[in-house]
Protein backbone atom coordinates (compact mmCIF):
# COMPACT_ATOMS: atom_id res chain seq x y z
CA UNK A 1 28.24 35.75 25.32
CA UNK A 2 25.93 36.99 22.57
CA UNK A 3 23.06 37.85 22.14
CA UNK A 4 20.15 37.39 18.86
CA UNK A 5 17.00 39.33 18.85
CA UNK A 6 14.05 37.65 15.98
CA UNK A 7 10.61 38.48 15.58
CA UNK A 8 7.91 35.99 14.75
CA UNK A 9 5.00 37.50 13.33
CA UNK A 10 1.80 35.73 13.21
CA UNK A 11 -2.14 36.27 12.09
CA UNK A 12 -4.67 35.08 15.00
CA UNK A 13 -8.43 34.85 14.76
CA UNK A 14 -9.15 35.85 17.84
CA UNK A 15 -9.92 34.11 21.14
CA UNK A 16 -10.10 31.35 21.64
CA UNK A 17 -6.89 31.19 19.28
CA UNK A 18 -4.04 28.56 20.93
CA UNK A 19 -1.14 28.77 18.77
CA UNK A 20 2.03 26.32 19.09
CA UNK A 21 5.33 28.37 18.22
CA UNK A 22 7.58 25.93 19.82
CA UNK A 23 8.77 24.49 16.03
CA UNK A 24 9.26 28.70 15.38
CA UNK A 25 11.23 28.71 18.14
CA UNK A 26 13.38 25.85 17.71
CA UNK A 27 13.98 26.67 14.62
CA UNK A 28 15.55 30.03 15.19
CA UNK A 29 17.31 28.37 18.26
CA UNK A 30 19.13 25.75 15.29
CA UNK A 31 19.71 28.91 12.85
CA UNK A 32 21.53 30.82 15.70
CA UNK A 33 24.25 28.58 16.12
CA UNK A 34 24.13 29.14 19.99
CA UNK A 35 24.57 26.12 21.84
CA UNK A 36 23.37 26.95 25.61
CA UNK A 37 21.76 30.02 27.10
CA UNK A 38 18.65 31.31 27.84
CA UNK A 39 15.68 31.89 25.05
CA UNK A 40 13.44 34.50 26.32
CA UNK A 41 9.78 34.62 23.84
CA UNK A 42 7.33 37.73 24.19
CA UNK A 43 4.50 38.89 23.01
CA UNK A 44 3.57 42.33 22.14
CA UNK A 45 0.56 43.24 23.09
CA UNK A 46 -1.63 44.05 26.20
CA UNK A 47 -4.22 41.41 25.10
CA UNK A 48 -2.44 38.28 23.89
CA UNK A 49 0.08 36.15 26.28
CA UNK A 50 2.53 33.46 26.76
CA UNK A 51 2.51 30.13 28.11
CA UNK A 52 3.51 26.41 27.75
CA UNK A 53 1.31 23.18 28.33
CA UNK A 54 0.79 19.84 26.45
CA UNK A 55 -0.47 21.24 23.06
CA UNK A 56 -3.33 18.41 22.60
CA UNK A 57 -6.96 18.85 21.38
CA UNK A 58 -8.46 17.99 24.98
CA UNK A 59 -5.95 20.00 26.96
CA UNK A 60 -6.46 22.81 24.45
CA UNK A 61 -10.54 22.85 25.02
CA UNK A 62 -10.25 22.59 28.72
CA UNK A 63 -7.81 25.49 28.76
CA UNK A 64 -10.29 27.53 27.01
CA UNK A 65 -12.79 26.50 29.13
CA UNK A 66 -10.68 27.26 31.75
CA UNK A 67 -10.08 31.22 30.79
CA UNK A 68 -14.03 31.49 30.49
CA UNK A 69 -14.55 30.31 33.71
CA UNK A 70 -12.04 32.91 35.45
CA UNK A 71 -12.67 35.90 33.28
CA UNK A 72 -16.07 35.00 31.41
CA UNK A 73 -16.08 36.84 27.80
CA UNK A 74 -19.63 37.64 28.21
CA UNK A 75 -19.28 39.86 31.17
CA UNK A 76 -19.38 43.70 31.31
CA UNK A 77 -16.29 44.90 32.39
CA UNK A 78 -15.19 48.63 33.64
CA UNK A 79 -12.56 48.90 30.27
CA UNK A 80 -15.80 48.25 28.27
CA UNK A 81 -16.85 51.70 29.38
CA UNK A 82 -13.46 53.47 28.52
CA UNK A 83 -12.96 52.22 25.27
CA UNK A 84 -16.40 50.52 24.26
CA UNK A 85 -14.42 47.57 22.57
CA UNK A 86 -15.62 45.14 25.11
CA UNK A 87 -11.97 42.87 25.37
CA UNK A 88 -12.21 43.75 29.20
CA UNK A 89 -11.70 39.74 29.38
CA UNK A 90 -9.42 39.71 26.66
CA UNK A 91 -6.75 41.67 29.24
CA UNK A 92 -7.82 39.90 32.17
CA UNK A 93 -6.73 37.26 30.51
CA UNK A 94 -3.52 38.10 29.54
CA UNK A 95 -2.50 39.82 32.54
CA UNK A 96 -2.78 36.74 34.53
CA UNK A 97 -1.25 34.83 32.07
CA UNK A 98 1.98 36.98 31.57
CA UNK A 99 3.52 38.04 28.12
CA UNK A 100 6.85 36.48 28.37
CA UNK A 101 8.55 33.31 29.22
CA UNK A 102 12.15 32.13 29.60
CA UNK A 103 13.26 28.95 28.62
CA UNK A 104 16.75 27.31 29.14
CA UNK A 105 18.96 25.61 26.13
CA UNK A 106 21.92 23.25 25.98
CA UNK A 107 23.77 21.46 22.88
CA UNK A 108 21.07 23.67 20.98
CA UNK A 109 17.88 22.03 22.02
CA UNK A 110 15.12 24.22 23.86
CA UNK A 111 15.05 22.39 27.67
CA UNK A 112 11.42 21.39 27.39
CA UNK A 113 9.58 18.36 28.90
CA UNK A 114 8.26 15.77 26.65
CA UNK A 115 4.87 16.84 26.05
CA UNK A 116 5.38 20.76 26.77
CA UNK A 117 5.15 23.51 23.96
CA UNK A 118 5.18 27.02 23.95
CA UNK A 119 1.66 28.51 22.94
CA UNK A 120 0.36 31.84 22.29
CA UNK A 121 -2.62 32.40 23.91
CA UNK A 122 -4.65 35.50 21.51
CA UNK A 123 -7.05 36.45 24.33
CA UNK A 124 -8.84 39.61 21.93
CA UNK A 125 -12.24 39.46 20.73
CA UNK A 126 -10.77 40.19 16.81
CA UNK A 127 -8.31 38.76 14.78
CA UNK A 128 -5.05 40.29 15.47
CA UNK A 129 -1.48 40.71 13.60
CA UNK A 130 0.98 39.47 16.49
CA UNK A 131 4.30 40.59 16.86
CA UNK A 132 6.57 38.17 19.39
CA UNK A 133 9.69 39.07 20.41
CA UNK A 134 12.54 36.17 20.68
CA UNK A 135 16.06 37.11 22.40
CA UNK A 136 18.58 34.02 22.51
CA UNK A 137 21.05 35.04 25.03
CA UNK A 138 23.69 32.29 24.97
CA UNK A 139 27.18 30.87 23.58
């Protein structure tokens, strides 16, 4: 068993920012010369998250659409008053969503359906420098 710890750092602008990493992911996946395991992707960061879904210019509007409908940006929230950088939503968001995923390989190909990528979701009202964490556990 080993295991491979990478770090994919990224720019975002900012919600609504939808970013596709599976290709990053793959990638590292092919350069680790692991063949099955477990690929486990997180993001650092109390305001950004993790998640999969068919990476497509409809889907990607309706899941923004979707986020301002559960946790509406333009909403006072109670971490508005602690910190006065009104992102309340921003880690709604995120903790709903979850930072981390873990996805299953074999003969070196990430075990994802068809249409299904891996997506960071940048929740924050700024432009952030992202740090995600990948750990290949695997042989």
């Amino acid at each position: 068993m080993k295991i491979i710890n990478e770090t994919i750092r990224l720019s975002t602008k900012g919600y609504p920012d939808l970013i596709n990493i599976t290709n990053r992911l793959s990638d590292l996946l092919n350069s680790s010369g692991l063949k099955k395991g477990n690929l486990t992707v997180f993001v650092i960061g109390s305001t950004a998250a993790i998640t999969t879904f068919e990476y497509e210019p409809g889907l990607i509007k309706d899941i923004q659409e979707l986020y301002e409908k559960i946790a509406p940006s333009n909403k006072h929230y109670h971490h508005d008053d602690t910190w006065g950088d009104a992102n309340g939503f921003s880690h709604l968001r995120a903790s709903l969503q979850g930072p981390s995923l873990t996805i299953p390989f074999a003969e070196s190909k990430l075990m994802l359906g068809t249409w299904q990528q891996v997506v960071l979701a940048e929740f924050d009202n700024r432009p952030r420098a992202r740090k995600v964490v990948v750990q290949l556990i695997g042989e």
